[in-house]
C-alpha atoms as a PDB file:
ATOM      1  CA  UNK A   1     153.278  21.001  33.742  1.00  0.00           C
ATOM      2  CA  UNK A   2     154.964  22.641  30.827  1.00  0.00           C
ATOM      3  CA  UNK A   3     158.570  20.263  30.962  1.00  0.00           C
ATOM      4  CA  UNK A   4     160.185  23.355  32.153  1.00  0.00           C
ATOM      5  CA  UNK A   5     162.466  22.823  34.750  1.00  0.00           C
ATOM      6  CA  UNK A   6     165.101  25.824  36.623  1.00  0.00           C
ATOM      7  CA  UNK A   7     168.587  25.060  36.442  1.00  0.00           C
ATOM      8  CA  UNK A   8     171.729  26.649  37.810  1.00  0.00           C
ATOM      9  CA  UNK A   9     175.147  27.583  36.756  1.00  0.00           C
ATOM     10  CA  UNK A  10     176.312  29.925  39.229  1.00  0.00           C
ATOM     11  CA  UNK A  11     174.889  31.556  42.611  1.00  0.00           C
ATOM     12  CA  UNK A  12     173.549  30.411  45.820  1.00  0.00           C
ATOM     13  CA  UNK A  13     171.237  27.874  45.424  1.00  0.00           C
ATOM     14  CA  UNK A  14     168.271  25.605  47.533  1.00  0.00           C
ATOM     15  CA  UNK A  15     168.837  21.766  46.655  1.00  0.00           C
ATOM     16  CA  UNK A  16     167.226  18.410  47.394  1.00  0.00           C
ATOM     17  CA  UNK A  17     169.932  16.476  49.864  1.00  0.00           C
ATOM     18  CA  UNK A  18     170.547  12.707  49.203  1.00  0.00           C
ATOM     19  CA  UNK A  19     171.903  11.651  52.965  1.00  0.00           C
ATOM     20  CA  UNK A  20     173.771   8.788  51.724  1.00  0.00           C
ATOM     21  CA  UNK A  21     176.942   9.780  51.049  1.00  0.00           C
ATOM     22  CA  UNK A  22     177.356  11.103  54.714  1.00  0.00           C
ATOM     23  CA  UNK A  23     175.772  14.030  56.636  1.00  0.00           C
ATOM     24  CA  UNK A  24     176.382  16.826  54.900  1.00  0.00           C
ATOM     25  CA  UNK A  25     178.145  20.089  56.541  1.00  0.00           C
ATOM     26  CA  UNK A  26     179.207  23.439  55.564  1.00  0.00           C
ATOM     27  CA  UNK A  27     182.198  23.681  53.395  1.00  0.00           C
ATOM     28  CA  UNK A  28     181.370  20.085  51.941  1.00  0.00           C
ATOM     29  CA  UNK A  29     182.014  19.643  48.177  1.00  0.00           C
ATOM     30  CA  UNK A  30     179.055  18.198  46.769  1.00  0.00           C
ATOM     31  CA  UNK A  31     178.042  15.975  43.701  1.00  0.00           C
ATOM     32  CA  UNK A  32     174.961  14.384  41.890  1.00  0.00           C
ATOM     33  CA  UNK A  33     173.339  11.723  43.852  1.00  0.00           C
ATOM     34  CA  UNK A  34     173.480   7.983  42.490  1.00  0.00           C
ATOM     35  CA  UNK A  35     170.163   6.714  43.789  1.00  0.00           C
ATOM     36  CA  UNK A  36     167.920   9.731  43.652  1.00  0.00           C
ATOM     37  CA  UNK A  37     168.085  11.687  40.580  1.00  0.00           C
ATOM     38  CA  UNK A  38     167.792  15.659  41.256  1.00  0.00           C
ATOM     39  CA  UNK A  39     169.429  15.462  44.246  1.00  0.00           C
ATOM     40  CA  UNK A  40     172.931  16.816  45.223  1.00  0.00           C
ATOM     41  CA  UNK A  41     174.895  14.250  48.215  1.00  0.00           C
ATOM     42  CA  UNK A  42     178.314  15.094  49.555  1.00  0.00           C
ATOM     43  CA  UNK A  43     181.286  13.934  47.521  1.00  0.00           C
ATOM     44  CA  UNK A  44     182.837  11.665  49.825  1.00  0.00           C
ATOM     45  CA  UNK A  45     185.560   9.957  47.994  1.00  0.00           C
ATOM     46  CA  UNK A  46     187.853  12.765  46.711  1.00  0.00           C
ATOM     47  CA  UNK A  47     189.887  11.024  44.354  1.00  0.00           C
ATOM     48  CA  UNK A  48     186.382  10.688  42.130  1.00  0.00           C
ATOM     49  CA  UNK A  49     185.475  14.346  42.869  1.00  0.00           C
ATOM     50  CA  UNK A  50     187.035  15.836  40.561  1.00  0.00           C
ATOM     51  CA  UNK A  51     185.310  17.090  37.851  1.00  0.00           C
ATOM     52  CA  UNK A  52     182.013  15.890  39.594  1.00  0.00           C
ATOM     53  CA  UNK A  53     181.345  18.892  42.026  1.00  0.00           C
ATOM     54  CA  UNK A  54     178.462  20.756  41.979  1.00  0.00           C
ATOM     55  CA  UNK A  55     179.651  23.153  44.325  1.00  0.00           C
ATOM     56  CA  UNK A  56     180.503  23.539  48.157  1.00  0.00           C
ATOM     57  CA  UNK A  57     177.682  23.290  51.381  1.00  0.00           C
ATOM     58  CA  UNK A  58     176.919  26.673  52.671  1.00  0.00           C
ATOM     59  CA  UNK A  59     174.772  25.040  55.343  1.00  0.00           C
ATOM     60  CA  UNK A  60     173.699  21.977  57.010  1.00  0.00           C
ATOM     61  CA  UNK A  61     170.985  20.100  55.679  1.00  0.00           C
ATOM     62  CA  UNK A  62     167.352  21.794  56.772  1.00  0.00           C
ATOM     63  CA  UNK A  63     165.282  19.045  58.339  1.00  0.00           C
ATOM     64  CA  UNK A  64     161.782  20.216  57.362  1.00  0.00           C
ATOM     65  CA  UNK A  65     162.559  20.717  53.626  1.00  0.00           C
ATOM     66  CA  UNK A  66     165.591  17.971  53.250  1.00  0.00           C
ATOM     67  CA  UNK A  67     167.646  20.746  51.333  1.00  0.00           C
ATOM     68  CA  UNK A  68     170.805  22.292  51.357  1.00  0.00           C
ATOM     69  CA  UNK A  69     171.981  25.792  50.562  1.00  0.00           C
ATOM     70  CA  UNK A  70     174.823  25.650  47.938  1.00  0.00           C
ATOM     71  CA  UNK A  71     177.285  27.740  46.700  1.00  0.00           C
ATOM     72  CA  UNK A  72     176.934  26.448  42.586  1.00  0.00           C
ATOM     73  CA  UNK A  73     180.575  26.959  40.854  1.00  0.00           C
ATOM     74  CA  UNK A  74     180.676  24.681  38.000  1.00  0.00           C
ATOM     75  CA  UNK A  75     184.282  23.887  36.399  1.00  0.00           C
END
């Protein structure tokens, strides 16, 4: 209500998972999603990762709440 929205810099975090870059799995590196803004997909194409990781999959995507645990480690 207030415009106030949570954001991380470090630490384990709860996301919103954007399926389209692949099924995501642990140990995944993982990036901003294109289509759906707020939303963290896996960065599939590693030579455009770089520099666009939010952080590495510490689980697999969590069907009743569509989100992934993440491990947030901004460079």
């Amino acid at each position: 209500g207030d415009g106030n929205l949570p954001i991380a810099m470090s630490g384990r975090v709860w996301v919103y998972a954007d399926p389209s870059g692949g099924e995501i799995k642990p140990g995944d590196r993982l990036t901003t999603s294109g289509s759906k803004p707020g939303y963290a997909m896996k960065a599939a194409d590693s030579g455009r990762a770089d520099g666009a990781v939010l952080g590495k999959a510490m689980t697999t995507v969590d069907q009743q709440t569509g989100m992934v645990l993440v491990l947030v480690n901004l460079q």
